[in-house]
N, C-alpha and C. Protein backbone atom coordinates (compact mmCIF):
# COMPACT_ATOMS: atom_id res chain seq x y z
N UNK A 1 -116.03 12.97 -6.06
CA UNK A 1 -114.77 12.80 -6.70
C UNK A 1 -113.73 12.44 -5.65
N UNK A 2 -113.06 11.32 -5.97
CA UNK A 2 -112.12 11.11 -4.87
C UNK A 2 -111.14 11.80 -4.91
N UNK A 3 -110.34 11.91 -3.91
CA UNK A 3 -109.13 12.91 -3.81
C UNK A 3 -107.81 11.97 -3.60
N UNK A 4 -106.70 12.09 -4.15
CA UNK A 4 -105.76 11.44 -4.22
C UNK A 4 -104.62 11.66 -2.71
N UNK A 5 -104.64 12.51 -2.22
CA UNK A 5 -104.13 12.50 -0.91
C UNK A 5 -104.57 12.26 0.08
N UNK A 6 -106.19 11.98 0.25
CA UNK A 6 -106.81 11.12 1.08
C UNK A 6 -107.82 10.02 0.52
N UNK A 7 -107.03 8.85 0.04
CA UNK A 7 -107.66 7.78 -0.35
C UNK A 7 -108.80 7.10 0.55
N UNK A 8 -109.58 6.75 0.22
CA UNK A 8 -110.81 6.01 0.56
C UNK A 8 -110.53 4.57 1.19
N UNK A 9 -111.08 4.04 2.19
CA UNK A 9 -110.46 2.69 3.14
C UNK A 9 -110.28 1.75 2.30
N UNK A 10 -110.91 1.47 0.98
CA UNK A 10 -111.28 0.52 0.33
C UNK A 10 -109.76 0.15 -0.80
N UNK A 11 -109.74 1.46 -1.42
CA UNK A 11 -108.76 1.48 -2.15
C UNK A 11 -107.39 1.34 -1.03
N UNK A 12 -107.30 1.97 0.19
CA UNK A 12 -106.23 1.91 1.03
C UNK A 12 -105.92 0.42 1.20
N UNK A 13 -107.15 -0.16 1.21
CA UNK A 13 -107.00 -2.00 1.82
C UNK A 13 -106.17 -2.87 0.53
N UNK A 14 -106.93 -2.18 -0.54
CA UNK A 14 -105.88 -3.41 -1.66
C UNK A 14 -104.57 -2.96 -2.14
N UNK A 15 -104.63 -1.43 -1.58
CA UNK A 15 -103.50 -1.19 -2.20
C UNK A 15 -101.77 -2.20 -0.86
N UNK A 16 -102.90 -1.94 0.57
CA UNK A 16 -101.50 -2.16 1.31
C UNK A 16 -101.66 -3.99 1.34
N UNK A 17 -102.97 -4.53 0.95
CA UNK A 17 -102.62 -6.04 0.67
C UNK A 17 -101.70 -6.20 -0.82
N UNK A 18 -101.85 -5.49 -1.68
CA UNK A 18 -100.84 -5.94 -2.71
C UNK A 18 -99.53 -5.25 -2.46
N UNK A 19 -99.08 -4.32 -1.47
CA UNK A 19 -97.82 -3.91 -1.15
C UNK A 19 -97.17 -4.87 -0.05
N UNK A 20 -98.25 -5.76 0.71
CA UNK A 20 -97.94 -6.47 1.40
C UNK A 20 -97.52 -7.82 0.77
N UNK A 21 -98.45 -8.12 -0.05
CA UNK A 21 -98.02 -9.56 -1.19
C UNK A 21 -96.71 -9.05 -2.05
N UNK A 22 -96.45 -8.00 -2.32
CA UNK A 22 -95.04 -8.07 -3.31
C UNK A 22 -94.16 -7.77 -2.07
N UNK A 23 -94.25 -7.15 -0.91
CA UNK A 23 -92.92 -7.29 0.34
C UNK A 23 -92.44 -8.80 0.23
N UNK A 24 -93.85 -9.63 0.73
CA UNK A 24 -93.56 -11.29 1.26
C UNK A 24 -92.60 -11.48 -0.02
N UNK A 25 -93.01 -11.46 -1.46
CA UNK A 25 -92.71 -12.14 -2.49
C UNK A 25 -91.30 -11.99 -2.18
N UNK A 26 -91.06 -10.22 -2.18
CA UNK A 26 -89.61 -9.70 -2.70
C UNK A 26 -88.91 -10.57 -1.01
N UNK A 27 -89.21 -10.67 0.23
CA UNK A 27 -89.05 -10.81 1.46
C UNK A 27 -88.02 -12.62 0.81
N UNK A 28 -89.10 -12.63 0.66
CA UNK A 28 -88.78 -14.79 0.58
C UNK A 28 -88.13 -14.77 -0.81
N UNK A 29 -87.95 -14.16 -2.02
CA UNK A 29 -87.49 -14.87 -2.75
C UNK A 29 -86.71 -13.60 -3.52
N UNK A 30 -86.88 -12.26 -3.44
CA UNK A 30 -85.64 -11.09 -4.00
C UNK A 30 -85.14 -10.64 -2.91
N UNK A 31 -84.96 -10.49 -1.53
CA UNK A 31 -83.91 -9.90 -0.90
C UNK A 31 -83.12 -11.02 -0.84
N UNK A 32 -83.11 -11.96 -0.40
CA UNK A 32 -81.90 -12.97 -0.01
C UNK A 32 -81.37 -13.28 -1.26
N UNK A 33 -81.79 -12.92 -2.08
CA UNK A 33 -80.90 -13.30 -3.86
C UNK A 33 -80.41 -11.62 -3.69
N UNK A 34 -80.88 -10.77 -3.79
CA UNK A 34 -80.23 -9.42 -3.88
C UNK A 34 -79.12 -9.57 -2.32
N UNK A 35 -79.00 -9.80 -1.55
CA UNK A 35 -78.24 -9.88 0.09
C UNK A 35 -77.40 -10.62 -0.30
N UNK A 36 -76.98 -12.16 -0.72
CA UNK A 36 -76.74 -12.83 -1.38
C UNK A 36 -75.30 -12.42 -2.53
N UNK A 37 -76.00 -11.44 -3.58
CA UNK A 37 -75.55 -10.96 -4.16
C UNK A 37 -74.42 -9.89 -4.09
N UNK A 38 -74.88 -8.87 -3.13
CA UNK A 38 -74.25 -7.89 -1.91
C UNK A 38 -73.14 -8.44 -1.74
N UNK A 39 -73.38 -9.97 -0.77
CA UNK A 39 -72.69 -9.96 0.01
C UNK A 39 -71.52 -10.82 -0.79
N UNK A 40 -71.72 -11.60 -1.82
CA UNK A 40 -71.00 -12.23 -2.97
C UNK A 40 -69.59 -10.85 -3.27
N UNK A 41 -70.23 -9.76 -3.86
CA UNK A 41 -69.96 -8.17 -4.32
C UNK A 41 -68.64 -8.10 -3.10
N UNK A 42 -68.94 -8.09 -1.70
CA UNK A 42 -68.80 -7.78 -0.67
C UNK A 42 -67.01 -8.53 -0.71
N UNK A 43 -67.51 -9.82 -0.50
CA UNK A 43 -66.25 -11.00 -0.76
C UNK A 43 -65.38 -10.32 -1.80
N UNK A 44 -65.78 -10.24 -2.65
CA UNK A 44 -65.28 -10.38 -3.53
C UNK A 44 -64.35 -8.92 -3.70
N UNK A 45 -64.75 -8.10 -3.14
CA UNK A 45 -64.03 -6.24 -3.10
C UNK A 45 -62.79 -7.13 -2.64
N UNK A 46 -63.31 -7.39 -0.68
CA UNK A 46 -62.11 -7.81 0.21
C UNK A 46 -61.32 -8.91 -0.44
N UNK A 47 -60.97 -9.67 -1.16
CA UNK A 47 -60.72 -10.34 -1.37
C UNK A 47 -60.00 -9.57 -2.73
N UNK A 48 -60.19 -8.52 -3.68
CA UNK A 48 -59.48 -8.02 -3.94
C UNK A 48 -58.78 -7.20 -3.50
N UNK A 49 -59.33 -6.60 -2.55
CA UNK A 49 -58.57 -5.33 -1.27
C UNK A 49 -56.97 -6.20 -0.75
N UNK A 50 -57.35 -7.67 -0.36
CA UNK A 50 -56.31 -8.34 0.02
C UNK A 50 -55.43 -9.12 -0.71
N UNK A 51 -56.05 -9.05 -2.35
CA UNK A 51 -54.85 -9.64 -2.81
C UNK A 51 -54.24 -8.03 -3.79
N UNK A 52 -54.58 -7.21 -3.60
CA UNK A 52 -53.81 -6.08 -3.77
C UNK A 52 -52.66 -5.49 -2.91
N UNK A 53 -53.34 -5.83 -1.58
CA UNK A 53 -52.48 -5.54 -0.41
C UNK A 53 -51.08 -6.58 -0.42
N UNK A 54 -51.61 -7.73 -0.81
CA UNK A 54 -50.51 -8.57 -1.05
C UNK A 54 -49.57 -8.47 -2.56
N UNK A 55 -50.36 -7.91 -3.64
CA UNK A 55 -49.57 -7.89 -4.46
C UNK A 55 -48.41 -6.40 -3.82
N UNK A 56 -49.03 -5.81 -3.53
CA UNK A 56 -48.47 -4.49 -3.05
C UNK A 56 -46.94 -5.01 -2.33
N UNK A 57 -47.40 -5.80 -1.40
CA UNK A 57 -46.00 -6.26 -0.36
C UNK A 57 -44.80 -7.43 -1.39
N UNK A 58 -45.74 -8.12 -2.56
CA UNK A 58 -44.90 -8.62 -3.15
C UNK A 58 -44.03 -7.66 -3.84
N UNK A 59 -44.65 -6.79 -4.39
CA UNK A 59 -44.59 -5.55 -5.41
C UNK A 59 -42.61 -4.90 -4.59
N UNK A 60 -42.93 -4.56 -3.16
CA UNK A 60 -42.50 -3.87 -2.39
C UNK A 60 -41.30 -5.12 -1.85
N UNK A 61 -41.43 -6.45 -1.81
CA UNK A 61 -40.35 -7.62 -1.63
C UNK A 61 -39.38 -7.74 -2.82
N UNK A 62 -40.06 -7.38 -4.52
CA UNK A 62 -39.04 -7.28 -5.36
C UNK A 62 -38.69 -6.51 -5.58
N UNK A 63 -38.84 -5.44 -5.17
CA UNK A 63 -38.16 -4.08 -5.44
C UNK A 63 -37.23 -4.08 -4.31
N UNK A 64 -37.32 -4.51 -3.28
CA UNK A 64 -36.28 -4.53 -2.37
C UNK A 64 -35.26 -5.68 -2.73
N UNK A 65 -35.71 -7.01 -3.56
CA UNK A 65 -35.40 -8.27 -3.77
C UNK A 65 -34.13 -7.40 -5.15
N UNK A 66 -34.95 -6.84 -6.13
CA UNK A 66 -33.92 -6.08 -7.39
C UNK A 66 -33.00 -5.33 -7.09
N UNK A 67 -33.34 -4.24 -5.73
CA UNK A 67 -32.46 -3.17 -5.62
C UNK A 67 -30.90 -4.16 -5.22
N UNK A 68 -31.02 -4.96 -3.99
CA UNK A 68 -30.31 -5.87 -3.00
C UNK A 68 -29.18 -6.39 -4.54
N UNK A 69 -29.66 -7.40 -5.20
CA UNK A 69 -28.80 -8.05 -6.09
C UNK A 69 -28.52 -6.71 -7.28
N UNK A 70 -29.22 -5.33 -7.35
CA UNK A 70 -28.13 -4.68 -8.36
C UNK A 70 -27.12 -3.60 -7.54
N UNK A 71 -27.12 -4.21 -5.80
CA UNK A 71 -25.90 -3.44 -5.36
C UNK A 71 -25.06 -5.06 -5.04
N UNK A 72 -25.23 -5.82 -5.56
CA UNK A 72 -24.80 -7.16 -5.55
C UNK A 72 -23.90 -7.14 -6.87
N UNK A 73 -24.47 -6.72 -8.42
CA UNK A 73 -24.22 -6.34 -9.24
C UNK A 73 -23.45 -5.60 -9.71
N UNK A 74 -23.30 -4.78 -8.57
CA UNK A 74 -22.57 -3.01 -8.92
C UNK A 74 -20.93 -3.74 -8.36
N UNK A 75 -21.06 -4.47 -6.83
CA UNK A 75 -20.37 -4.85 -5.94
C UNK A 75 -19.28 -5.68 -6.99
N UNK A 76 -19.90 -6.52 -7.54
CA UNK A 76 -19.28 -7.86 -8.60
C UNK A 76 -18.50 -7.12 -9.52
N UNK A 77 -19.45 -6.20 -9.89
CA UNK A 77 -18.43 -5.57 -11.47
C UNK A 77 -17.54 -4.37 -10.67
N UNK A 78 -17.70 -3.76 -9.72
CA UNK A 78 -16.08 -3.40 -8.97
C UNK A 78 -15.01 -4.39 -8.94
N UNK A 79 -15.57 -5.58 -8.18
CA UNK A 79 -14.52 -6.43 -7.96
C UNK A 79 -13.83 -6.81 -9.57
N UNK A 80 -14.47 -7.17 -10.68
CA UNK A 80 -14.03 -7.79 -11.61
C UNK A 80 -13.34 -6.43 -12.43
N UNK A 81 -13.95 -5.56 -12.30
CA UNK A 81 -12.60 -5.08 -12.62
C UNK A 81 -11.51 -4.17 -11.96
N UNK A 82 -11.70 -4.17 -10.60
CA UNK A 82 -10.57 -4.29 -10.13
C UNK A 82 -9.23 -5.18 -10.21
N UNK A 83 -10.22 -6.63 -10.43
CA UNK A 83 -9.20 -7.59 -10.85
C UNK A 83 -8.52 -7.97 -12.25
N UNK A 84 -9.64 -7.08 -13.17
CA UNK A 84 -8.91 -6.64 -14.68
C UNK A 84 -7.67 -6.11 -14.64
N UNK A 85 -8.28 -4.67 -13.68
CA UNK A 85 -6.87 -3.53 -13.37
C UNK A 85 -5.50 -4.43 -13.08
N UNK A 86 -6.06 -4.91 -11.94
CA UNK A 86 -4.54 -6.18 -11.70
C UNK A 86 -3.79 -6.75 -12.40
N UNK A 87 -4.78 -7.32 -13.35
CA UNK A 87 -4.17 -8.34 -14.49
C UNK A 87 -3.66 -7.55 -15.13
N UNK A 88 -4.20 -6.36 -15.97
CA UNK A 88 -3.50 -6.14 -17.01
C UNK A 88 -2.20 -4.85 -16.05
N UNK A 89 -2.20 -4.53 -15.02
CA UNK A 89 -0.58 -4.21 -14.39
C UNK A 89 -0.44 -4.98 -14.42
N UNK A 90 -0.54 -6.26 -14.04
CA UNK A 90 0.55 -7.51 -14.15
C UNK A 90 1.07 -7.90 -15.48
N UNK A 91 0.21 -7.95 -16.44
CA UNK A 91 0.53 -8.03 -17.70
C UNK A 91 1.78 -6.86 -17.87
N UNK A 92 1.55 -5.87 -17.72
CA UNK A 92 2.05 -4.60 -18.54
C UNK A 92 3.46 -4.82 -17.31
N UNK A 93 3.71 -4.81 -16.36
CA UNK A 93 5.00 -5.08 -15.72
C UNK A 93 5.58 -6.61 -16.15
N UNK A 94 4.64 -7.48 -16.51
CA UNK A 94 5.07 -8.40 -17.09
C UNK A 94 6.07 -8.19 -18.57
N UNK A 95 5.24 -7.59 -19.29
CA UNK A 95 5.61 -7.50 -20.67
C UNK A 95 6.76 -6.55 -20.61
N UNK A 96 6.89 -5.63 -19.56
CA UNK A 96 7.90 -4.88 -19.46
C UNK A 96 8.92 -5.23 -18.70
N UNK A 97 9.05 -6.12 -18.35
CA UNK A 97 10.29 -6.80 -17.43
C UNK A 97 10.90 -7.87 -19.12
N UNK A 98 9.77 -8.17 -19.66
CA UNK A 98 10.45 -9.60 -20.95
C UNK A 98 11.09 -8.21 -21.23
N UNK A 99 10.33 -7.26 -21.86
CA UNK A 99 11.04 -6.58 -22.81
C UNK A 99 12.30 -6.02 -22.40
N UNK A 100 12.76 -5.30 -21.47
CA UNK A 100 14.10 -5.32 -20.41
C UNK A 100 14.62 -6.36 -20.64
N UNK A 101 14.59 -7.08 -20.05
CA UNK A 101 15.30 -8.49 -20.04
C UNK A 101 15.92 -8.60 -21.66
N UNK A 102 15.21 -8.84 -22.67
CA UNK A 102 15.04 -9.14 -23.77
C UNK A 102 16.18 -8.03 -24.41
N UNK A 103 16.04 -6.95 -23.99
CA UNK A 103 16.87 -5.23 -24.43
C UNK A 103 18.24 -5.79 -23.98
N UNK A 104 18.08 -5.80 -22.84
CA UNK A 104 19.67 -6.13 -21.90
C UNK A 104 20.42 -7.52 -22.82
N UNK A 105 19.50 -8.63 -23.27
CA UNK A 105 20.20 -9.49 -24.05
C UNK A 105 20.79 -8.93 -24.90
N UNK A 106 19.73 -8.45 -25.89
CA UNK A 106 20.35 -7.83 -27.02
C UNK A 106 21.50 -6.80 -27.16
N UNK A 107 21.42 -6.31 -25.72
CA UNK A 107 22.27 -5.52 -25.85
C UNK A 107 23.80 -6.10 -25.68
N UNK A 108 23.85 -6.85 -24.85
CA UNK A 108 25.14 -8.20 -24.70
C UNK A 108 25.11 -8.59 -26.11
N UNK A 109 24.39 -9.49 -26.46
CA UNK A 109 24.73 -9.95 -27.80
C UNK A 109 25.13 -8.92 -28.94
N UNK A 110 25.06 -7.71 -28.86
CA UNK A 110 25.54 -6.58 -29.89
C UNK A 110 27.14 -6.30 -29.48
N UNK A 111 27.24 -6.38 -28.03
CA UNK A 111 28.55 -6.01 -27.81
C UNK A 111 29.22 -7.20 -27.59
N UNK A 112 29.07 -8.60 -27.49
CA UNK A 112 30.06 -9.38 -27.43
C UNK A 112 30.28 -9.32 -29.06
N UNK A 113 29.31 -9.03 -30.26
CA UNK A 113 29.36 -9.58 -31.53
C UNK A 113 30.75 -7.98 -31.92
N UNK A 114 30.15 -7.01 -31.26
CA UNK A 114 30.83 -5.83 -31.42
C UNK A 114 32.49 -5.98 -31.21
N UNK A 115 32.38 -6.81 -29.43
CA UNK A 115 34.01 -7.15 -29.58
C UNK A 115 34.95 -8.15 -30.20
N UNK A 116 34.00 -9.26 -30.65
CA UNK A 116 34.13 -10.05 -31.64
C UNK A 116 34.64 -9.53 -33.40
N UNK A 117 34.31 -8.56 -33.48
CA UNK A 117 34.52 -8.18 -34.69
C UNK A 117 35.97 -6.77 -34.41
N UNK A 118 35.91 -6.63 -33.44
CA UNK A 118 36.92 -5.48 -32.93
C UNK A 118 38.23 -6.63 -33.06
N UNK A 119 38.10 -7.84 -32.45
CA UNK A 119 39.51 -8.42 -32.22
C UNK A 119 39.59 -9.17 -33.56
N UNK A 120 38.13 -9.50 -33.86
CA UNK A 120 39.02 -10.19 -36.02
C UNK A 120 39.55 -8.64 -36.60
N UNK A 121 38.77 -7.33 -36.36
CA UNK A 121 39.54 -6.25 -37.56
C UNK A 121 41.05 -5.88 -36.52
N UNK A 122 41.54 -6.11 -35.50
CA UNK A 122 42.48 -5.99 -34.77
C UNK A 122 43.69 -7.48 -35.60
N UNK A 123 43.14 -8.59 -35.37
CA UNK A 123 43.95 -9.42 -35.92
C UNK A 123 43.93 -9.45 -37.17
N UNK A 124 43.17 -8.90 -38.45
CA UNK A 124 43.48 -8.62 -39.92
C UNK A 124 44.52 -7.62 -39.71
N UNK A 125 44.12 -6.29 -39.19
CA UNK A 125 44.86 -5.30 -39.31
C UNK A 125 46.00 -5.95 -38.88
N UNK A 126 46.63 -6.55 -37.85
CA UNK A 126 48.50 -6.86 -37.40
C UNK A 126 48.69 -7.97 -38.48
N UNK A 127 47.94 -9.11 -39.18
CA UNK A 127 48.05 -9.46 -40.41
C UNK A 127 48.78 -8.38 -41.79
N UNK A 128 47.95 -7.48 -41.76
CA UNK A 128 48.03 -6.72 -42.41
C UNK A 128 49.37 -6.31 -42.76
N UNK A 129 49.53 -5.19 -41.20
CA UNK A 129 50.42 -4.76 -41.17
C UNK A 129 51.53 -5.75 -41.02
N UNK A 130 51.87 -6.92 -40.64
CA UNK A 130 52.48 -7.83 -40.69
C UNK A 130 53.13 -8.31 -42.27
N UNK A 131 52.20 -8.60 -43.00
CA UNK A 131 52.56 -8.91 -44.25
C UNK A 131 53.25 -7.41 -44.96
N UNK A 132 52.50 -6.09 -45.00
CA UNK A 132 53.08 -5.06 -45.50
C UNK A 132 54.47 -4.87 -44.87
N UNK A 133 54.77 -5.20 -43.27
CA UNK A 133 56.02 -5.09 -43.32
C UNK A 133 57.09 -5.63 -43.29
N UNK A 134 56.50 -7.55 -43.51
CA UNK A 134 57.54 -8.09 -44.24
C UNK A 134 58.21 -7.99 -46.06
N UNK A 135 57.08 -7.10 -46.46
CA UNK A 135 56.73 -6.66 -47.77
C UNK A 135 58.05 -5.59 -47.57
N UNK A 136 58.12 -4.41 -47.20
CA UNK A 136 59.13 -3.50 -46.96
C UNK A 136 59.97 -3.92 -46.60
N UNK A 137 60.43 -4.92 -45.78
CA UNK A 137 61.30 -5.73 -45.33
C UNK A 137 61.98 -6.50 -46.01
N UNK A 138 61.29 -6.82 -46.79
CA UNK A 138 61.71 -7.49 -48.05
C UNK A 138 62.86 -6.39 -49.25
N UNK A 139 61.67 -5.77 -49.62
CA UNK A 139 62.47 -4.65 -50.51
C UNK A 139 63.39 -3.77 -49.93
N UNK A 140 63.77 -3.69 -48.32
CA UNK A 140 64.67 -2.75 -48.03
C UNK A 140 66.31 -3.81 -47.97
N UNK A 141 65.63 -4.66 -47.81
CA UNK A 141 66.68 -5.79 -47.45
C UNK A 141 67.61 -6.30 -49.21
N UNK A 142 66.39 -6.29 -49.71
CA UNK A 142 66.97 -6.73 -51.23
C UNK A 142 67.24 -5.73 -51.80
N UNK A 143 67.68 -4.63 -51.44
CA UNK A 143 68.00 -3.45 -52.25
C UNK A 143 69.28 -3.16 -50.99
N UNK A 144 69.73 -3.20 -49.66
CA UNK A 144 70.59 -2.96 -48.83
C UNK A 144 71.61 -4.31 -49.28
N UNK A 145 71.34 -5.53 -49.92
CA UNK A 145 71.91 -6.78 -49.92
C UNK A 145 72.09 -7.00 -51.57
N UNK A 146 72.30 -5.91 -52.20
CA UNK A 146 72.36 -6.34 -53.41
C UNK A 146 73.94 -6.34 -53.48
N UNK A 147 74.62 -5.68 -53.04
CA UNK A 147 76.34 -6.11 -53.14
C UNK A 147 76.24 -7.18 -51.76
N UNK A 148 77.42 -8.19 -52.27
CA UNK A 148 78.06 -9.50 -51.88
C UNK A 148 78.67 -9.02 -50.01
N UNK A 149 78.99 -8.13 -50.28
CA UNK A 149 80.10 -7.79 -49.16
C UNK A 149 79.11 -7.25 -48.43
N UNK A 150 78.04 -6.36 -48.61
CA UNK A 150 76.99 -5.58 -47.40
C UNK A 150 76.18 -7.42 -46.89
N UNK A 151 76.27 -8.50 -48.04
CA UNK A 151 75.28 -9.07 -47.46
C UNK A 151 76.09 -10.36 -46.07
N UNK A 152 77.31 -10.78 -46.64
CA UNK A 152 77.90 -11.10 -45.58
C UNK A 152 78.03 -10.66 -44.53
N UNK A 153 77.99 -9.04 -44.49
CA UNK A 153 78.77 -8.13 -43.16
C UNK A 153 76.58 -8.31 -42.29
N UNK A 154 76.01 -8.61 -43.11
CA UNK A 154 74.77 -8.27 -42.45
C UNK A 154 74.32 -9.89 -41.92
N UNK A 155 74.44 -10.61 -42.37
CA UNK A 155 74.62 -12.17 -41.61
C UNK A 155 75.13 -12.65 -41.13
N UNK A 156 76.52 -11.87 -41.07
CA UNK A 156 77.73 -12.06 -39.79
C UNK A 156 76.76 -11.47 -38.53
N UNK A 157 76.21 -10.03 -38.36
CA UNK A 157 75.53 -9.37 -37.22
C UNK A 157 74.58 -10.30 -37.41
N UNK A 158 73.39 -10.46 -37.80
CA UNK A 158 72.56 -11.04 -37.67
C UNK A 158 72.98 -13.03 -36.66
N UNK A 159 73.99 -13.12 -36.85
CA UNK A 159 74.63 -14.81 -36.14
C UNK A 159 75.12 -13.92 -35.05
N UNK A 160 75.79 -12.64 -34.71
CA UNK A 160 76.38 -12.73 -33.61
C UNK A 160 75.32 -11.94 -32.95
N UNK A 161 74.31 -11.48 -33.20
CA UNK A 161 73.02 -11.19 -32.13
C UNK A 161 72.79 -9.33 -32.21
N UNK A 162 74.06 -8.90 -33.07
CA UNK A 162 74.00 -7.39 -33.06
C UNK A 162 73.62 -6.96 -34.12
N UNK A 163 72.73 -6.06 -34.39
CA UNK A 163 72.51 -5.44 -35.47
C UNK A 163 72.81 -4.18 -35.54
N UNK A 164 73.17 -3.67 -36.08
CA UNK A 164 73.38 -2.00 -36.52
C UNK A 164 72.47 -1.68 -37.22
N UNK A 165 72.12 -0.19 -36.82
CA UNK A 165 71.70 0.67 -38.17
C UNK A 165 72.11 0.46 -39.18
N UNK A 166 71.95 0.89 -40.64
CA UNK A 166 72.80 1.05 -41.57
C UNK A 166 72.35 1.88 -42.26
């Protein structure tokens, strides 16, 4: 009975000629397709290793590229509205100088119209009183001049420049 841990020369011979015929086979025509393959595998890692490494530095150029233009961003919208702020003080000292200006007219034009109307109710009123006291003047005169003799003796003074009481 043969024994399996010490094979017999015979069986030893075909077994290491057919381990030797599938080496050559795998030798010449499956390692250099499997090596081949490897080394295809191989390329192909590094070649992602390096365009990772590069996306990485691009990755790391726009993030430095985004940060840069949103303190570019931040910078712009200070300035613009700083220069809002400006405008609208300029506006608002603007609008408040018309409106002054505009007050101070009005206020002239109320008081020239004010003294305008002070010197017409000034000249009605001496109208006024003017006519009322040629009005009394009238009736004191035509009631002092109703006898003949008071009215001569009062147009005699009146030609020689003297008047009396009476």
């Amino acid at each position: 009975m043969p024994s399996f841990l010490t094979p017999d020369f015979g069986l030893f011979f075909w077994m290491l000629l057919a381990f030797v015929i599938v080496f050559a086979i795998l030798a010449k025509f499956g390692f250099p397709i499997i090596i081949n393959m490897v080394e295809e595998r191989k390329r192909f890692i590094d070649e992602s290793l390096k365009s990772a490494k590069e996306a990485n530095a691009k990755l790391a150029n726009i993030q430095a590229e985004s940060e840069r233009i949103l303190q570019e961003a931040h910078l712009k919208q200070s300035e613009i509205i700083k220069e809002a702020n400006a405008t609208r003080e300029e506006i608002i000292n603007e609008a408040k100088s018309k409106a002054s200006s505009e007050g101070i007219r009005i206020l002239n034009d109320a008081r020239k119209q004010i003294e305008a109307e002070k010197t017409k109710a000034r000249n009605e009123s001496k109208a006024d009183v003017i006519d009322l006291s040629i009005k009394i003047a009238e009736k004191v005169l035509a009631k002092d001049l109703e006898k003949d003799a008071r009215q001569k003796e009062w147009i005699n003074n009146l030609l020689d420049g003297t008047t009396e009481k009476q």
